[in-house]
PDB file of N, CA and C in Angstrom:
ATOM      1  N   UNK A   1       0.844  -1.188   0.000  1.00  0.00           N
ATOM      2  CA  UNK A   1       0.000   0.000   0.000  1.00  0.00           C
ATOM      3  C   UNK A   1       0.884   1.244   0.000  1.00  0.00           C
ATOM      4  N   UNK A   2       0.356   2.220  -1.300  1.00  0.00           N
ATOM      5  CA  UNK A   2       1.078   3.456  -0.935  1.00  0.00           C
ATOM      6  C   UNK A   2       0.853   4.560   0.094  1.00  0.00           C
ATOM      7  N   UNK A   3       1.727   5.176   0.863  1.00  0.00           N
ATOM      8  CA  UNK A   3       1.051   6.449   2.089  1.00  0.00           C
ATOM      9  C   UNK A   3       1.880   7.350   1.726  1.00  0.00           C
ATOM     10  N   UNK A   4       0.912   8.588   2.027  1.00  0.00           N
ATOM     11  CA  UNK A   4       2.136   9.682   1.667  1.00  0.00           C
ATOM     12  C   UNK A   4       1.133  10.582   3.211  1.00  0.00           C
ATOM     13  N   UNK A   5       2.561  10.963   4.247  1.00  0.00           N
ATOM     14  CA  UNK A   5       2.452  11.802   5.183  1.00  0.00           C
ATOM     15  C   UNK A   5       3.138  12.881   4.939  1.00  0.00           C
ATOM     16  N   UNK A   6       2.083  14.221   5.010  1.00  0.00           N
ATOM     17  CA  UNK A   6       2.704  15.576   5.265  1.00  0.00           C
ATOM     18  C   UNK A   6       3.075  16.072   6.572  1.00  0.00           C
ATOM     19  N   UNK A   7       4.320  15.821   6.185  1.00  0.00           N
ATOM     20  CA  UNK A   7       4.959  15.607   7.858  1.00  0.00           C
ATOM     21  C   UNK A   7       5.426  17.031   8.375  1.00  0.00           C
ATOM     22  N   UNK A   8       5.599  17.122   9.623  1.00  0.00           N
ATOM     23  CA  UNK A   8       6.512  18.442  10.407  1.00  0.00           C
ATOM     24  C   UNK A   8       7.664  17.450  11.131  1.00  0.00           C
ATOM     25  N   UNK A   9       9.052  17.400  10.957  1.00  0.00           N
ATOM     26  CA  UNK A   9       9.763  16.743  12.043  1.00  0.00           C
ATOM     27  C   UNK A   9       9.659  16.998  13.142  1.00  0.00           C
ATOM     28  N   UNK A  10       9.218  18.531  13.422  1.00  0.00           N
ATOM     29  CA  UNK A  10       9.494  19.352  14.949  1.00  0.00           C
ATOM     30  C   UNK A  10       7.897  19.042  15.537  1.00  0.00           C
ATOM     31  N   UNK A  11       7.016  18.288  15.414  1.00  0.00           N
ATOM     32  CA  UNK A  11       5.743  18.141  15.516  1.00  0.00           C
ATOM     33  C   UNK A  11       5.763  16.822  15.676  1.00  0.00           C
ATOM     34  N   UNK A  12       5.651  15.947  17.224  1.00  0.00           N
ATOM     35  CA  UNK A  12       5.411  15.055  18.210  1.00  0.00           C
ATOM     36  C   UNK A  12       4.335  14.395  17.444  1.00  0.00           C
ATOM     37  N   UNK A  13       3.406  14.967  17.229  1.00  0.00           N
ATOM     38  CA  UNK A  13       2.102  13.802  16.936  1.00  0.00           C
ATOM     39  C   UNK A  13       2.356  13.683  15.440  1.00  0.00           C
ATOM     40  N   UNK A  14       3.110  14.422  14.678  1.00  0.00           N
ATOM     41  CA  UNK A  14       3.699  13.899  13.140  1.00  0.00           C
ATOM     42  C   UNK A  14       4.635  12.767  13.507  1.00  0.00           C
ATOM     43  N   UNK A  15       5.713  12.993  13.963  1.00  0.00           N
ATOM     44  CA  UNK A  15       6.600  11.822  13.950  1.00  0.00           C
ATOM     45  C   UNK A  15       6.393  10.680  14.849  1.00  0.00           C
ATOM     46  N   UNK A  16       4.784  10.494  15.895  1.00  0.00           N
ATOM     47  CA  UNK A  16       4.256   9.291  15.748  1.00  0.00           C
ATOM     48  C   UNK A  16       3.741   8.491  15.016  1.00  0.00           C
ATOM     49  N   UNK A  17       3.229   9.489  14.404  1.00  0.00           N
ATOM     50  CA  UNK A  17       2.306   9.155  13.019  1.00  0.00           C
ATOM     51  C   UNK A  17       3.105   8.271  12.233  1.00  0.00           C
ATOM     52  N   UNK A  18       4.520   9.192  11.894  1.00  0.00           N
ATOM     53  CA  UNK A  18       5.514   8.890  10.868  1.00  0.00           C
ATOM     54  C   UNK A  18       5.855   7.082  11.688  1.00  0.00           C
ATOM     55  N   UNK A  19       6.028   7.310  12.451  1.00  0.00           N
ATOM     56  CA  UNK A  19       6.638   5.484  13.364  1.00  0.00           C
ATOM     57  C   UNK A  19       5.563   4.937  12.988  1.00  0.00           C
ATOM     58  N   UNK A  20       4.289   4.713  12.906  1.00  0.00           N
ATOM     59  CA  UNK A  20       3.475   3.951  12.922  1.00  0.00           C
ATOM     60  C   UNK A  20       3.102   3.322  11.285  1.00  0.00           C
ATOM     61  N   UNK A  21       3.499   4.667  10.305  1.00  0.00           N
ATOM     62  CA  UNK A  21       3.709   4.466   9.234  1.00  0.00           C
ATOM     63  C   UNK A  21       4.646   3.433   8.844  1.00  0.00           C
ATOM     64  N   UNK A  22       6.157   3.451   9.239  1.00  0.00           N
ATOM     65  CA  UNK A  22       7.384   3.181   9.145  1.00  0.00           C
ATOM     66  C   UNK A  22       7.393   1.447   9.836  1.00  0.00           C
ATOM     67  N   UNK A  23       6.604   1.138  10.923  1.00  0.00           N
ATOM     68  CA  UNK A  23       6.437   0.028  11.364  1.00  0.00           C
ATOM     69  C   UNK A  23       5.157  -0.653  10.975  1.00  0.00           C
ATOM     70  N   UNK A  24       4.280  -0.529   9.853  1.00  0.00           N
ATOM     71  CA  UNK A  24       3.347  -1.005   9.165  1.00  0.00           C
ATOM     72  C   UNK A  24       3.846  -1.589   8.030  1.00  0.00           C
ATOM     73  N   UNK A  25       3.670  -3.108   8.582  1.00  0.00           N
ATOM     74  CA  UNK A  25       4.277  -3.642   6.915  1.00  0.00           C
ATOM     75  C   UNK A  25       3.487  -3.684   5.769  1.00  0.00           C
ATOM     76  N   UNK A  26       4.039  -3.510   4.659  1.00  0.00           N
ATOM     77  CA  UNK A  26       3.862  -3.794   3.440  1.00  0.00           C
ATOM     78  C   UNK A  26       3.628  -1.774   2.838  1.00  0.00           C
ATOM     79  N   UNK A  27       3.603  -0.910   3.864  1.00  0.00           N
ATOM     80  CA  UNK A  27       3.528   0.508   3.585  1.00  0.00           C
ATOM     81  C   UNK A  27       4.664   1.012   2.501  1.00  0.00           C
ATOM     82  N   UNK A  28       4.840   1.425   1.488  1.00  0.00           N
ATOM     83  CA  UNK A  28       5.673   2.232   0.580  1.00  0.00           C
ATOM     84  C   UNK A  28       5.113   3.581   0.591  1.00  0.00           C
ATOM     85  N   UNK A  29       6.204   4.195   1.354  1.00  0.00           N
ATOM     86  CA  UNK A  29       5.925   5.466   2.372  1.00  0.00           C
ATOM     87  C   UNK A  29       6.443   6.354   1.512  1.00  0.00           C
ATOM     88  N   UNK A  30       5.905   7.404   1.297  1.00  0.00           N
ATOM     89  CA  UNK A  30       6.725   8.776   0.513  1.00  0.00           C
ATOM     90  C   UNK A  30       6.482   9.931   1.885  1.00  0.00           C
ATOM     91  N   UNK A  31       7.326  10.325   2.299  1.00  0.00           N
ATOM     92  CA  UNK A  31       7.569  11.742   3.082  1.00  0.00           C
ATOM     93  C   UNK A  31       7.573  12.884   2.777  1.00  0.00           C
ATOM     94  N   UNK A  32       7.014  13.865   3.059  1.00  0.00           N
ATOM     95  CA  UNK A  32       6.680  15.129   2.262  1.00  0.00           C
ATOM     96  C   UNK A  32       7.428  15.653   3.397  1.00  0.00           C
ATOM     97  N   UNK A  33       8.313  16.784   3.676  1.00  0.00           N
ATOM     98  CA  UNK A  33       8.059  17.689   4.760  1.00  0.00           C
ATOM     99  C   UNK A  33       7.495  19.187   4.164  1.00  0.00           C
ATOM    100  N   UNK A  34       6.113  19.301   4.302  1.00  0.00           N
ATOM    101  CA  UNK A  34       5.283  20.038   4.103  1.00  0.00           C
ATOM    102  C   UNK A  34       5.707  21.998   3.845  1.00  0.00           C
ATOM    103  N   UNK A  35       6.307  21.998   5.334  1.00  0.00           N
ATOM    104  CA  UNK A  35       6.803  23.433   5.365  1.00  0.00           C
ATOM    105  C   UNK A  35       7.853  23.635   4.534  1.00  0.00           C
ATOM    106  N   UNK A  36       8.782  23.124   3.924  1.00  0.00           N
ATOM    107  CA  UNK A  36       9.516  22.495   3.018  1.00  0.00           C
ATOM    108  C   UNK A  36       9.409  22.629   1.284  1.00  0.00           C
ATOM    109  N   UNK A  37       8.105  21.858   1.339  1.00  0.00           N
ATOM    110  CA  UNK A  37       7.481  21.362  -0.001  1.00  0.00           C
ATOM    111  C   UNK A  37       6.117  21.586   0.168  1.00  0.00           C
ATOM    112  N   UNK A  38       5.430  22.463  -0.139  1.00  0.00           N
ATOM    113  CA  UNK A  38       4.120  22.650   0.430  1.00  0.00           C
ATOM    114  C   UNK A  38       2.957  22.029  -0.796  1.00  0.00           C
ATOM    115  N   UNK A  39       1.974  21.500  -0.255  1.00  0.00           N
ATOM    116  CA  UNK A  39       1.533  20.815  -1.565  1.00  0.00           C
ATOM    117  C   UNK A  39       0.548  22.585  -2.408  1.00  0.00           C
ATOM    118  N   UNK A  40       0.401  22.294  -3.176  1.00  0.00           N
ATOM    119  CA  UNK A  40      -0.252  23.151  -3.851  1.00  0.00           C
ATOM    120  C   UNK A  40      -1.891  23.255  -3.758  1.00  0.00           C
ATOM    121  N   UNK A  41      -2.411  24.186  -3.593  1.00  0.00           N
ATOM    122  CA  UNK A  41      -3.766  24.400  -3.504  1.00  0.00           C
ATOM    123  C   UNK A  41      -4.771  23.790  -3.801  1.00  0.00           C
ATOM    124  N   UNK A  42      -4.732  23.436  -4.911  1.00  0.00           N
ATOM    125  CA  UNK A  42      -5.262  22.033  -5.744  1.00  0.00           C
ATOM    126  C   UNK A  42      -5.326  20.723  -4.721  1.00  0.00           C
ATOM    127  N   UNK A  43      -3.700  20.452  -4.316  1.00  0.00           N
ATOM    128  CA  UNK A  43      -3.658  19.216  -4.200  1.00  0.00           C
ATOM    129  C   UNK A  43      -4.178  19.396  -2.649  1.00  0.00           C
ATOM    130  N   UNK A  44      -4.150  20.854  -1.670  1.00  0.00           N
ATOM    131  CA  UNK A  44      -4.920  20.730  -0.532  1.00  0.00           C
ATOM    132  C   UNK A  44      -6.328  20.425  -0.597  1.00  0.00           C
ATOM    133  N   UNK A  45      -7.203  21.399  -1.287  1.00  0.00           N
ATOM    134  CA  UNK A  45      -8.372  20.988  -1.817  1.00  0.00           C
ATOM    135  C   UNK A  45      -8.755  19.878  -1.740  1.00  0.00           C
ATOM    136  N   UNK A  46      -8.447  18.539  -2.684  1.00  0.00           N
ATOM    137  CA  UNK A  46      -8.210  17.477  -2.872  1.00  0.00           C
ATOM    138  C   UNK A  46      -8.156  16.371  -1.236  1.00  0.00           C
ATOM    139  N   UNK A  47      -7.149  16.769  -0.777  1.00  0.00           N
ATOM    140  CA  UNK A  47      -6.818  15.986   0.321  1.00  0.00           C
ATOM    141  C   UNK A  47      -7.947  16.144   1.344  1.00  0.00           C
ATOM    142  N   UNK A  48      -8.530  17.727   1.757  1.00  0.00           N
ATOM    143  CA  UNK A  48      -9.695  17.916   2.894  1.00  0.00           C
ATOM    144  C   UNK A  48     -10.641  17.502   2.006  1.00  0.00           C
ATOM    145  N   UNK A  49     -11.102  17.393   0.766  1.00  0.00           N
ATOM    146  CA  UNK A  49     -12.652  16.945   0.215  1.00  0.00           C
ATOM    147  C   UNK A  49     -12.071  15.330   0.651  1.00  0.00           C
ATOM    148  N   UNK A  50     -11.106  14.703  -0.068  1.00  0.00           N
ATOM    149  CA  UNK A  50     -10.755  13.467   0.282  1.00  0.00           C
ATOM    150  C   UNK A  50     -11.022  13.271   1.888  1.00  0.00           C
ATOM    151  N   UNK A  51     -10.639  13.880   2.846  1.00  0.00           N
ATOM    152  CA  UNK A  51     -10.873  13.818   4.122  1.00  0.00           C
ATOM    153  C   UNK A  51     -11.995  14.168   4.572  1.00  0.00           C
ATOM    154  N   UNK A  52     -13.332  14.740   4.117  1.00  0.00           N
ATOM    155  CA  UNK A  52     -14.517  14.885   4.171  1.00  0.00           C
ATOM    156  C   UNK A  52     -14.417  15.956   5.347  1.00  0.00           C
ATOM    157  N   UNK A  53     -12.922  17.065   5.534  1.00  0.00           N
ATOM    158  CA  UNK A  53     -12.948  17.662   5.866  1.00  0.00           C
ATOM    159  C   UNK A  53     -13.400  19.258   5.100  1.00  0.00           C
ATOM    160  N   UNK A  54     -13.628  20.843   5.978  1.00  0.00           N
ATOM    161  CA  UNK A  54     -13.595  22.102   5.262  1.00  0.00           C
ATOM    162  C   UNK A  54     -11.886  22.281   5.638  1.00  0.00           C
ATOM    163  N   UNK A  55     -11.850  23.804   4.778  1.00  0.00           N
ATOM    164  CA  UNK A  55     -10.434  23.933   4.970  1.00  0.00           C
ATOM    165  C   UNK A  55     -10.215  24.456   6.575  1.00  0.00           C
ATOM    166  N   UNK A  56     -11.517  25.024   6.931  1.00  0.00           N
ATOM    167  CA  UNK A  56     -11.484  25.390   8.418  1.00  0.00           C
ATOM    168  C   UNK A  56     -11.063  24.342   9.395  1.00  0.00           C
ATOM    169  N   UNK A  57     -11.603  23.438   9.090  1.00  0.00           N
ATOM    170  CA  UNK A  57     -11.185  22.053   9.895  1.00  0.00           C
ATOM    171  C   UNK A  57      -9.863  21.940   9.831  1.00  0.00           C
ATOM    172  N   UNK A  58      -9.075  22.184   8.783  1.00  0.00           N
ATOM    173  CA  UNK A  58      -7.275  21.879   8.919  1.00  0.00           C
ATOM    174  C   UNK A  58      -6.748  22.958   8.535  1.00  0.00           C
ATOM    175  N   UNK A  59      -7.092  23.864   9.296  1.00  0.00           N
ATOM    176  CA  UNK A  59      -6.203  25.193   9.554  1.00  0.00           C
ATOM    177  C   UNK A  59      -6.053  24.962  11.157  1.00  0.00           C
ATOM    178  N   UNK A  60      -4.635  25.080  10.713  1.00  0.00           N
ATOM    179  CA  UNK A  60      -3.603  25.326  12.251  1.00  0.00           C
ATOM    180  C   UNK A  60      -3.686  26.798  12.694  1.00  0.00           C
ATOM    181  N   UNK A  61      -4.505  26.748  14.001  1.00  0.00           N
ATOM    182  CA  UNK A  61      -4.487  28.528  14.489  1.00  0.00           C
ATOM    183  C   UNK A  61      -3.251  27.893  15.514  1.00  0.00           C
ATOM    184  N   UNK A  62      -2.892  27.392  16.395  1.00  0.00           N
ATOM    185  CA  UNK A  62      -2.188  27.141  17.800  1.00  0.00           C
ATOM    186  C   UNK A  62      -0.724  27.840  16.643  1.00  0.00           C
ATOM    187  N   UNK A  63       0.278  28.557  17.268  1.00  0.00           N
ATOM    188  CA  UNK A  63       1.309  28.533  16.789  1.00  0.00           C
ATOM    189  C   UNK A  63       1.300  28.845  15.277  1.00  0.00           C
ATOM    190  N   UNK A  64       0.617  29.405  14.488  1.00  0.00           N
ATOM    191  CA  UNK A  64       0.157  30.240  13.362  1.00  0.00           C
ATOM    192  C   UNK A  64       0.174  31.458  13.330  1.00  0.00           C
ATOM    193  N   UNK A  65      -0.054  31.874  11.891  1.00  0.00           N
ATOM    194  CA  UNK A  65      -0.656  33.477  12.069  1.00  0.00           C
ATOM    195  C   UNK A  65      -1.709  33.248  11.334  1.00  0.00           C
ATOM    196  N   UNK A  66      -2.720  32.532  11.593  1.00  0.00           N
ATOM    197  CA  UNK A  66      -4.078  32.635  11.438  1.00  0.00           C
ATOM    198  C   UNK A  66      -5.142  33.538  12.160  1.00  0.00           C
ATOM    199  N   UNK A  67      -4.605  33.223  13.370  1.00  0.00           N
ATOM    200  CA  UNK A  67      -6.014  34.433  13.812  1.00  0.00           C
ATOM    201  C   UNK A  67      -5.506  36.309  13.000  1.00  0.00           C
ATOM    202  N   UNK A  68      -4.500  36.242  13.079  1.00  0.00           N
ATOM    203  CA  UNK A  68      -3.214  37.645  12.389  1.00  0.00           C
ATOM    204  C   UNK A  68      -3.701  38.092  10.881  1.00  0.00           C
ATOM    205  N   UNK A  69      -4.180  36.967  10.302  1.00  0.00           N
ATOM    206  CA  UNK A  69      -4.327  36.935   9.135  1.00  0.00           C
ATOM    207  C   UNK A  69      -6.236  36.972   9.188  1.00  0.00           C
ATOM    208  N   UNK A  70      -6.839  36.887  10.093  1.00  0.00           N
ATOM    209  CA  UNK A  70      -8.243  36.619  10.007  1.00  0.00           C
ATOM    210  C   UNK A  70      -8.830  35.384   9.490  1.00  0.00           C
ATOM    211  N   UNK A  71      -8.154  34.616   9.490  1.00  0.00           N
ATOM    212  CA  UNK A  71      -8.454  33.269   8.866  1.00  0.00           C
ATOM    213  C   UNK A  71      -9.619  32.834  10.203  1.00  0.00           C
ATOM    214  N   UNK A  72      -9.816  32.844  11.459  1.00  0.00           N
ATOM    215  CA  UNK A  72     -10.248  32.298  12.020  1.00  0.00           C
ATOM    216  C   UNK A  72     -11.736  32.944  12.793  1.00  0.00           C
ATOM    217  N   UNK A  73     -11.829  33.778  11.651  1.00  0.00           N
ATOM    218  CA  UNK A  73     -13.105  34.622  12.225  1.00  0.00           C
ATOM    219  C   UNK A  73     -14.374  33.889  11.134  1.00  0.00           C
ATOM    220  N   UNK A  74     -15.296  34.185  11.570  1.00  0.00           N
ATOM    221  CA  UNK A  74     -16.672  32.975  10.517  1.00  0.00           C
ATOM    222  C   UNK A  74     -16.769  33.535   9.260  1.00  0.00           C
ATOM    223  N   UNK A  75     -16.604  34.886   9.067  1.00  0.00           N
ATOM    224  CA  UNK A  75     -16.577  35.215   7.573  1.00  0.00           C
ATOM    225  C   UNK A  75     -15.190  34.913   6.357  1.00  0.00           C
ATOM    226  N   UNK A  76     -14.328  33.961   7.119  1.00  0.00           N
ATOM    227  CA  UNK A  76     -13.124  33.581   6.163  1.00  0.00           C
ATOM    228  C   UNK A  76     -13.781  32.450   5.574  1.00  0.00           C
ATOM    229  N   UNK A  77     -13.523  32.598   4.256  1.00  0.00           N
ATOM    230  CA  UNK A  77     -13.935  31.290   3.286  1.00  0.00           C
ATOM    231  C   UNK A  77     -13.117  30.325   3.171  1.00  0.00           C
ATOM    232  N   UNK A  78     -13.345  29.342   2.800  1.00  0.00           N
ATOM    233  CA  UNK A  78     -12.772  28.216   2.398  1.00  0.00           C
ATOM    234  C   UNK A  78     -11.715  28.724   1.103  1.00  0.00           C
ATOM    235  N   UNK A  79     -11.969  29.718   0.715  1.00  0.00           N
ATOM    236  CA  UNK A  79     -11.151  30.214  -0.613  1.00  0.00           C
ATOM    237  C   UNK A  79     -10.053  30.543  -0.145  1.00  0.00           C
ATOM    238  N   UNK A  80     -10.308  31.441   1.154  1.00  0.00           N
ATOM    239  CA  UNK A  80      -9.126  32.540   1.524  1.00  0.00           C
ATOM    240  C   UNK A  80      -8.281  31.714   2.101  1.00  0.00           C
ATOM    241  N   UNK A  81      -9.155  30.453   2.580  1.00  0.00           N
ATOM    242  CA  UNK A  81      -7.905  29.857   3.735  1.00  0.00           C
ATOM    243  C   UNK A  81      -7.323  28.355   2.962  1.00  0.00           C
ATOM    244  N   UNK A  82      -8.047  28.744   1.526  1.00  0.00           N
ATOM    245  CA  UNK A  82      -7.150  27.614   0.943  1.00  0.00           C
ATOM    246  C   UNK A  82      -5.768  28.379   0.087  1.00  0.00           C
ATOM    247  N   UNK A  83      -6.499  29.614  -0.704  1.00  0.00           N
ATOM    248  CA  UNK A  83      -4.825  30.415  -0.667  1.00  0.00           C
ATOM    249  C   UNK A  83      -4.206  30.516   0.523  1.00  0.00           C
ATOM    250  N   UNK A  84      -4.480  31.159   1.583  1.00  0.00           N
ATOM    251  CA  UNK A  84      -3.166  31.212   2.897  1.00  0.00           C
ATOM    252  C   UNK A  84      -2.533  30.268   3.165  1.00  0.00           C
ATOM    253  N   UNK A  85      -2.651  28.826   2.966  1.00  0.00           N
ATOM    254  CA  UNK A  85      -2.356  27.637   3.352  1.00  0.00           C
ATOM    255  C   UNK A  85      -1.376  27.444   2.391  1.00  0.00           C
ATOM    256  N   UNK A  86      -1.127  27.712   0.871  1.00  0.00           N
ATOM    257  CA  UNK A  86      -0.839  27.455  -0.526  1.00  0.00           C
ATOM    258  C   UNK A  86       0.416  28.672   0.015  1.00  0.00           C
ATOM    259  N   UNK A  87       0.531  29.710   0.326  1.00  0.00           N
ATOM    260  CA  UNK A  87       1.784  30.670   0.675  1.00  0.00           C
ATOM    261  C   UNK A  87       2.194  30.952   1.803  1.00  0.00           C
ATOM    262  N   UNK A  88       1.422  29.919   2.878  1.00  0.00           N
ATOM    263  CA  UNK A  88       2.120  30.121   4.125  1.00  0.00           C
ATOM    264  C   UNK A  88       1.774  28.650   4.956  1.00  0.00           C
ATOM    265  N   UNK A  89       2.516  27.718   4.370  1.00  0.00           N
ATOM    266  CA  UNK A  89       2.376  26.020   4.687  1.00  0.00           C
ATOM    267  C   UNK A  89       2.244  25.954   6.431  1.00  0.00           C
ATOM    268  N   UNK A  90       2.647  27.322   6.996  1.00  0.00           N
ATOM    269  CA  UNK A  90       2.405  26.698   8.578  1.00  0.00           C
ATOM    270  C   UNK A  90       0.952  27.150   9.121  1.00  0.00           C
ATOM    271  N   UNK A  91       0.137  27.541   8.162  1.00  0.00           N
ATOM    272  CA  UNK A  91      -0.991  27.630   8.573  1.00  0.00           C
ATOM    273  C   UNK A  91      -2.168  25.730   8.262  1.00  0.00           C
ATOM    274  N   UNK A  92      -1.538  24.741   7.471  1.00  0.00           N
ATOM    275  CA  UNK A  92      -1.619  23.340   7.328  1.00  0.00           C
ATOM    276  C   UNK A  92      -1.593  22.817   8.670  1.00  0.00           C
ATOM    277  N   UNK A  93      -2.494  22.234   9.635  1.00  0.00           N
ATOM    278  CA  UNK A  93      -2.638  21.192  10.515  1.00  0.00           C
ATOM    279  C   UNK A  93      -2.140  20.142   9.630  1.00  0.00           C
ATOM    280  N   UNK A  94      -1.137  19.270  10.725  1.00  0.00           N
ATOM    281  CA  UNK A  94      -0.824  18.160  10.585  1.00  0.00           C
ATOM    282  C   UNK A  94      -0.550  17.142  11.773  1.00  0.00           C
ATOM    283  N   UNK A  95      -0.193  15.570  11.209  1.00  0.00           N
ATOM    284  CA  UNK A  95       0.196  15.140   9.638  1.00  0.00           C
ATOM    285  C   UNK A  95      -1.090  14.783   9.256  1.00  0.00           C
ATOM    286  N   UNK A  96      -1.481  15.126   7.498  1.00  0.00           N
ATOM    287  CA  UNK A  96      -2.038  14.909   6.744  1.00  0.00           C
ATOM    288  C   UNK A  96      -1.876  13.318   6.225  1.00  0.00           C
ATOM    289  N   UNK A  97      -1.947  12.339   6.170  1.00  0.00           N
ATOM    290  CA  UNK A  97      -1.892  10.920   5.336  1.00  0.00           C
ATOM    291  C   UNK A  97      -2.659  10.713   4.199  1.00  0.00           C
ATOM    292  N   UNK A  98      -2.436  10.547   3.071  1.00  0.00           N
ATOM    293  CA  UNK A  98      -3.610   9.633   2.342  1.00  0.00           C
ATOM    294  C   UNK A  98      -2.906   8.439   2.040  1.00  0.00           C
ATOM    295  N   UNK A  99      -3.393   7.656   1.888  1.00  0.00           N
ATOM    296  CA  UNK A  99      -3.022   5.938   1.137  1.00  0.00           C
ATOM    297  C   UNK A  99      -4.250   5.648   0.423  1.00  0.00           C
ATOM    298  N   UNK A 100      -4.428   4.871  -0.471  1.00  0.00           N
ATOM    299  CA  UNK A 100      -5.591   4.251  -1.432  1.00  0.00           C
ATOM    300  C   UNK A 100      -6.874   4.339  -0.944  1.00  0.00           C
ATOM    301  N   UNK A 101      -6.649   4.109   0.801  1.00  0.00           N
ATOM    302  CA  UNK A 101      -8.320   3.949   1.525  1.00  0.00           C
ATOM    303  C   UNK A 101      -8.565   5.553   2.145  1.00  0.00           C
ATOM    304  N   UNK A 102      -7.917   6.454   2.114  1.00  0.00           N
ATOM    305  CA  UNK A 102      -8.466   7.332   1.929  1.00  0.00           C
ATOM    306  C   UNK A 102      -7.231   8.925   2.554  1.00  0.00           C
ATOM    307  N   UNK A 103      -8.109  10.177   2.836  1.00  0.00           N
ATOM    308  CA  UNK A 103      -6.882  10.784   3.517  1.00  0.00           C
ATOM    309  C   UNK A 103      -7.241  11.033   5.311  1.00  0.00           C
ATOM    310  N   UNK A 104      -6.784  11.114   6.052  1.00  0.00           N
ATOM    311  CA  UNK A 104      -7.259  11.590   7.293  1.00  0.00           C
ATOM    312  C   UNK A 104      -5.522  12.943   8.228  1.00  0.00           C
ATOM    313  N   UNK A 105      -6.989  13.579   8.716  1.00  0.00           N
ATOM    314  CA  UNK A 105      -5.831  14.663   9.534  1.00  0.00           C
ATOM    315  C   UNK A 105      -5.653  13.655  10.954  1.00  0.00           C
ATOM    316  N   UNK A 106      -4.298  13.379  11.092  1.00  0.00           N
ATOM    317  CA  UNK A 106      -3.872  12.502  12.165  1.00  0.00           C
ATOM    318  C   UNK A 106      -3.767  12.667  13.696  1.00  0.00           C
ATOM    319  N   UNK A 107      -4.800  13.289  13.769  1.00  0.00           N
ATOM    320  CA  UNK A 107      -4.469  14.200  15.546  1.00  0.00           C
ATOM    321  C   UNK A 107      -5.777  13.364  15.919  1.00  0.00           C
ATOM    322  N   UNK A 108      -5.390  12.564  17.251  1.00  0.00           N
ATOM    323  CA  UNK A 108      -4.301  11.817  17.493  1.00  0.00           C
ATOM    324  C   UNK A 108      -3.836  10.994  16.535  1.00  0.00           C
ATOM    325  N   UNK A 109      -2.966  10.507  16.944  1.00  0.00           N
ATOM    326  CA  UNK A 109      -1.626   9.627  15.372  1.00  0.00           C
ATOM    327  C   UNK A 109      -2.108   8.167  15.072  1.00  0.00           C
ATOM    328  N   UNK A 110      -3.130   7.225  16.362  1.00  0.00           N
ATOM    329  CA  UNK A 110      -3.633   6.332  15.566  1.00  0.00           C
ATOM    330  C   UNK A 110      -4.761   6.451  14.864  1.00  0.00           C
ATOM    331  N   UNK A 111      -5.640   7.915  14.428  1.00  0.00           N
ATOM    332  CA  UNK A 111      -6.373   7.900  13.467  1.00  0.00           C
ATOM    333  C   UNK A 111      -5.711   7.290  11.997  1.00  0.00           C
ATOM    334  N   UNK A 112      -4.242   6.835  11.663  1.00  0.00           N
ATOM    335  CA  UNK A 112      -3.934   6.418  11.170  1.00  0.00           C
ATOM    336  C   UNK A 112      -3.772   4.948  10.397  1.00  0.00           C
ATOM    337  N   UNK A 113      -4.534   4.844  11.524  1.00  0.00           N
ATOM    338  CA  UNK A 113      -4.776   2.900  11.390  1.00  0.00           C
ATOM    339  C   UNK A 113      -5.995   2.880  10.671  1.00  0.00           C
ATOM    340  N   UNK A 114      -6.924   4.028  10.649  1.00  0.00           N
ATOM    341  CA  UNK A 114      -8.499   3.627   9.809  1.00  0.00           C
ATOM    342  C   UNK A 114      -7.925   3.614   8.189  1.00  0.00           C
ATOM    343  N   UNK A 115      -7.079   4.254   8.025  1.00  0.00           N
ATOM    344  CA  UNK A 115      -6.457   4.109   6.138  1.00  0.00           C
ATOM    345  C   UNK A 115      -5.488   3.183   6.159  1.00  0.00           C
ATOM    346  N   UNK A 116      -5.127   2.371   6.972  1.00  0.00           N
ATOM    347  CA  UNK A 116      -3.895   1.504   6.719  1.00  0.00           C
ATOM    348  C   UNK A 116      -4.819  -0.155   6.327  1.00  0.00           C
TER     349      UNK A 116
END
């Protein structure tokens, strides 16, 4: 099975995630580090409809500049906070996973076992 985690190294409940990935056999793991390599707007889109999440749902306010930016007030759209996310990757809650069975935001890190 393929997984691809959008990982933070400096982010505890990513690099459980990442172990649980890493000790799942038969996983062919691709590693993103997100802040790094940020996926593109499109491919966020994609991942929260895949996750039957809004983009509100995986916007990181803790340690962000989301509330700074107004992202976290009720009149921010799903538009605005899918560009902010696309030019400023630390506004992305993570880790993100998808594999074949689907994508899920991993907080806590064995929500990871429902796509494995």
């Amino acid at each position: 099975m393929k997984a691809t985690i959008w990982h933070n190294p400096k982010c505890g409940t990513s690099r459980k995630t990442l172990a649980i990935l890493e000790e799942t056999p038969g996983v062919d793991l691709t590693v993103v580090e997100y802040l790094k390599n940020p996926p593109t707007r499109s491919k966020l889109e994609q991942l929260f409809r895949d996750a039957g999440m809004t983009p509100q749902e995986g916007l990181r306010v803790r340690g962000s500049p989301a509330e700074e930016l107004g992202l976290t007030k009720d009149d921010a759209t799903a538009d605005q906070i899918l560009d902010a996310m696309a030019s400023e990757p630390i506004l992305i809650n993570r880790p993100l996973v998808e594999t074949d069975k689907g994508v899920r935001l991993c907080r806590p890190q064995d929500i990871v076992r429902d796509i494995l």
